[in-house]
N, C-alpha and C. Protein backbone atom coordinates (compact mmCIF):
# COMPACT_ATOMS: atom_id res chain seq x y z
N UNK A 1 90.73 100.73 107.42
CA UNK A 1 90.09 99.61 108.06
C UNK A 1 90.78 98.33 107.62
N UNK A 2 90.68 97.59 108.06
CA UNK A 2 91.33 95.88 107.94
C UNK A 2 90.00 95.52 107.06
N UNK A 3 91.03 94.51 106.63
CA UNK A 3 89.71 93.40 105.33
C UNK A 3 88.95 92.93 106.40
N UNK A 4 87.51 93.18 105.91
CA UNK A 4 86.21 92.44 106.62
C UNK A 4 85.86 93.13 107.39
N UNK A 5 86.36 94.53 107.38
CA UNK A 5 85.85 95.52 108.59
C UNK A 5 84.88 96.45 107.93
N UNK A 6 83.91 97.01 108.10
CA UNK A 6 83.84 98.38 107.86
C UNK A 6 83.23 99.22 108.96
N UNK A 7 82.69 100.76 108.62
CA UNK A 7 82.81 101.47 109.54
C UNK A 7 82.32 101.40 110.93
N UNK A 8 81.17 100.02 110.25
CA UNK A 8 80.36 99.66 111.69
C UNK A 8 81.17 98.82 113.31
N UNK A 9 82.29 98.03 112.66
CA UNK A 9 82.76 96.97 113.09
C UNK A 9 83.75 97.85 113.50
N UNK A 10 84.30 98.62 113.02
CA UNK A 10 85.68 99.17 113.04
C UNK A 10 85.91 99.76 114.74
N UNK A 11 87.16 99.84 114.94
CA UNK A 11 87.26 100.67 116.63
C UNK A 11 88.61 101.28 116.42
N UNK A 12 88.05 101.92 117.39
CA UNK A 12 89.57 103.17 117.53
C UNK A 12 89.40 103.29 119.29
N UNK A 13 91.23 103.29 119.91
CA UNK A 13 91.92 103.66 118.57
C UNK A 13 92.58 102.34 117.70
N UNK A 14 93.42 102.66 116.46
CA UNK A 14 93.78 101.71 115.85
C UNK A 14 94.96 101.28 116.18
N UNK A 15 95.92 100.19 116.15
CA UNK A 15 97.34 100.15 116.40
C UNK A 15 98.05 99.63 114.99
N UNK A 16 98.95 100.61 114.47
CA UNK A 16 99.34 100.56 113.38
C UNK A 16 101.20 99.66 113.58
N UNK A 17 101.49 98.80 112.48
CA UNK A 17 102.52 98.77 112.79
C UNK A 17 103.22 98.72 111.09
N UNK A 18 104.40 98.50 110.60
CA UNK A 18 104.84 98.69 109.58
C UNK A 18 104.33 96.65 108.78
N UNK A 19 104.16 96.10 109.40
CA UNK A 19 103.82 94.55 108.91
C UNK A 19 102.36 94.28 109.39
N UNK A 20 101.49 95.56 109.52
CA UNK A 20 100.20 95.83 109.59
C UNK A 20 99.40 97.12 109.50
N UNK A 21 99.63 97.44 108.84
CA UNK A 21 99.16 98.99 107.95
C UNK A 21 97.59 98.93 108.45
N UNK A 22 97.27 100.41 108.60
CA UNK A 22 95.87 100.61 108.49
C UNK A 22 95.68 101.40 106.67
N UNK A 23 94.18 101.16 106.09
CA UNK A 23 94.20 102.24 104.96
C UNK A 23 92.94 102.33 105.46
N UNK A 24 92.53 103.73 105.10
CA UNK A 24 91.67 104.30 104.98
C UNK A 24 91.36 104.96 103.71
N UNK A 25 89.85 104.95 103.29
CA UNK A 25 89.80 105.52 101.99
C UNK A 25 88.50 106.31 102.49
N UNK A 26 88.82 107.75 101.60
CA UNK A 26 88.34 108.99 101.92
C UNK A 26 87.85 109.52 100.43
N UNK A 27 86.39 109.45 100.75
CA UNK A 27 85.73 110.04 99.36
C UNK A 27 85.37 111.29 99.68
N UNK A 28 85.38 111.71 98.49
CA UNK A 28 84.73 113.42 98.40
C UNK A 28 83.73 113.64 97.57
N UNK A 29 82.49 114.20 98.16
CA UNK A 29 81.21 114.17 96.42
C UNK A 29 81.07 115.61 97.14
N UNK A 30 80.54 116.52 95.84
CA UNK A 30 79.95 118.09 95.74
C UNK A 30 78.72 117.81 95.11
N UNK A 31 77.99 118.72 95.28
CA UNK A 31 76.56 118.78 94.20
C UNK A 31 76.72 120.52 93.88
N UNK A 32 77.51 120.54 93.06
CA UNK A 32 76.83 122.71 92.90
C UNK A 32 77.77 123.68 93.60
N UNK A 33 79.08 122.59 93.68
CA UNK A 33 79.93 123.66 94.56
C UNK A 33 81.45 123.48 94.10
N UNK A 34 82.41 124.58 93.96
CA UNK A 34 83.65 124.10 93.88
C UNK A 34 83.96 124.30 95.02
N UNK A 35 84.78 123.25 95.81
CA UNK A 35 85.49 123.10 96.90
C UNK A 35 86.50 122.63 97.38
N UNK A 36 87.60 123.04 97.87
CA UNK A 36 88.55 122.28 98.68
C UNK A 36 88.89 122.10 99.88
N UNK A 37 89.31 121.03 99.87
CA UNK A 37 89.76 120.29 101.80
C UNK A 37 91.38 119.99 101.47
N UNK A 38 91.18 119.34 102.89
CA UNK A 38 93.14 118.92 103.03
C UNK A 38 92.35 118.10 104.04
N UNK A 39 93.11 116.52 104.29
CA UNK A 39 93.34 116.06 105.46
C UNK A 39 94.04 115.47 106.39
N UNK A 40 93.55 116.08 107.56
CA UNK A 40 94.86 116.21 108.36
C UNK A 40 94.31 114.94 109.58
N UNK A 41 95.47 114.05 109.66
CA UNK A 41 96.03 113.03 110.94
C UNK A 41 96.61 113.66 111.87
N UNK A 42 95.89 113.23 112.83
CA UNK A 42 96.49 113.37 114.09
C UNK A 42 96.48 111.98 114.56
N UNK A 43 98.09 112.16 115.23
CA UNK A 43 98.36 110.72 116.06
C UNK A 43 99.53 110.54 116.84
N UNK A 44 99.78 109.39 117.45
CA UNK A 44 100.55 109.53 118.74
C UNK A 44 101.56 108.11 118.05
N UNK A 45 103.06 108.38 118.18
CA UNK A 45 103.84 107.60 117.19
C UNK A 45 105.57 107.55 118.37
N UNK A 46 105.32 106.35 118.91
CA UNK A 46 106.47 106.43 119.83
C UNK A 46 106.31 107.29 121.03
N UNK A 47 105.24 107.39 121.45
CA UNK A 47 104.90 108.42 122.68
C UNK A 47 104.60 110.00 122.30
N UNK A 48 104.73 110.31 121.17
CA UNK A 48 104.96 111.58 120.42
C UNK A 48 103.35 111.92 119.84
N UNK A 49 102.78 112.76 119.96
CA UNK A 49 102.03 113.31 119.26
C UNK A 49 102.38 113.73 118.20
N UNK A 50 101.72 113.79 116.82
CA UNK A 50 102.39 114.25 115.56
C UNK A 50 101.21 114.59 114.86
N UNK A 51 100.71 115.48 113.65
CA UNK A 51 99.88 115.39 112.64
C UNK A 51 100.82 116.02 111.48
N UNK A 52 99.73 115.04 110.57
CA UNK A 52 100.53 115.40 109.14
C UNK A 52 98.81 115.83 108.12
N UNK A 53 99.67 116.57 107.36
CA UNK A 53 98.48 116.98 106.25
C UNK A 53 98.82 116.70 105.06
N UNK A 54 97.22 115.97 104.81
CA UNK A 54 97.79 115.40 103.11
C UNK A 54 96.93 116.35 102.21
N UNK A 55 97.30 117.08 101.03
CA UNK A 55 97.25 117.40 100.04
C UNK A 55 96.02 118.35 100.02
N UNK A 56 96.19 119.39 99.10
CA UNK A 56 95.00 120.62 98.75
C UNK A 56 93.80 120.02 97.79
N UNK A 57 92.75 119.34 98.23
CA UNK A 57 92.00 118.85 97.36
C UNK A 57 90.95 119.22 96.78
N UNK A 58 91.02 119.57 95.72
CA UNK A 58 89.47 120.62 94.55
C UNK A 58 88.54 119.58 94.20
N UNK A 59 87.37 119.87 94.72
CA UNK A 59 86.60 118.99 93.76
C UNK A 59 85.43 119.96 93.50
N UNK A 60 84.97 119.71 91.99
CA UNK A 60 84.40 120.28 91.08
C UNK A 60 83.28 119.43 90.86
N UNK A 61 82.09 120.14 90.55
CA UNK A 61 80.87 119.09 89.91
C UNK A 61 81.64 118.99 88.96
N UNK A 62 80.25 117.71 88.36
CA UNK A 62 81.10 116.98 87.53
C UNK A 62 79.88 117.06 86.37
């Protein structure tokens, strides 16, 4: 999201450029479970459809 946005304000889709970044921040909470995710983008980059997957993520109570 852009500064001063959040999820309420926010719209998609987004237009990303290299001298205007989107970030997104992605929490993970468990209660009683070990678990993992990965997440995966999907998006359209020069006319191209593309997805990428980020990382095997464990999360453990704590």
């Amino acid at each position: 999201m852009r500064p001063g946005e959040d999820a309420a304000t926010s719209t998609f889709p987004h237009r990303v450029s290299r001298g205007d970044p989107e970030v997104f921040e992605i929490g993970l909470v468990t209660e009683g479970c070990d678990c993992r995710s990965a997440l995966v983008v999907d998006r359209v980059a020069n006319g191209e459809e593309k997805s990428t997957t980020a990382g095997d993520f464990r999360v453990v109570p704590g």
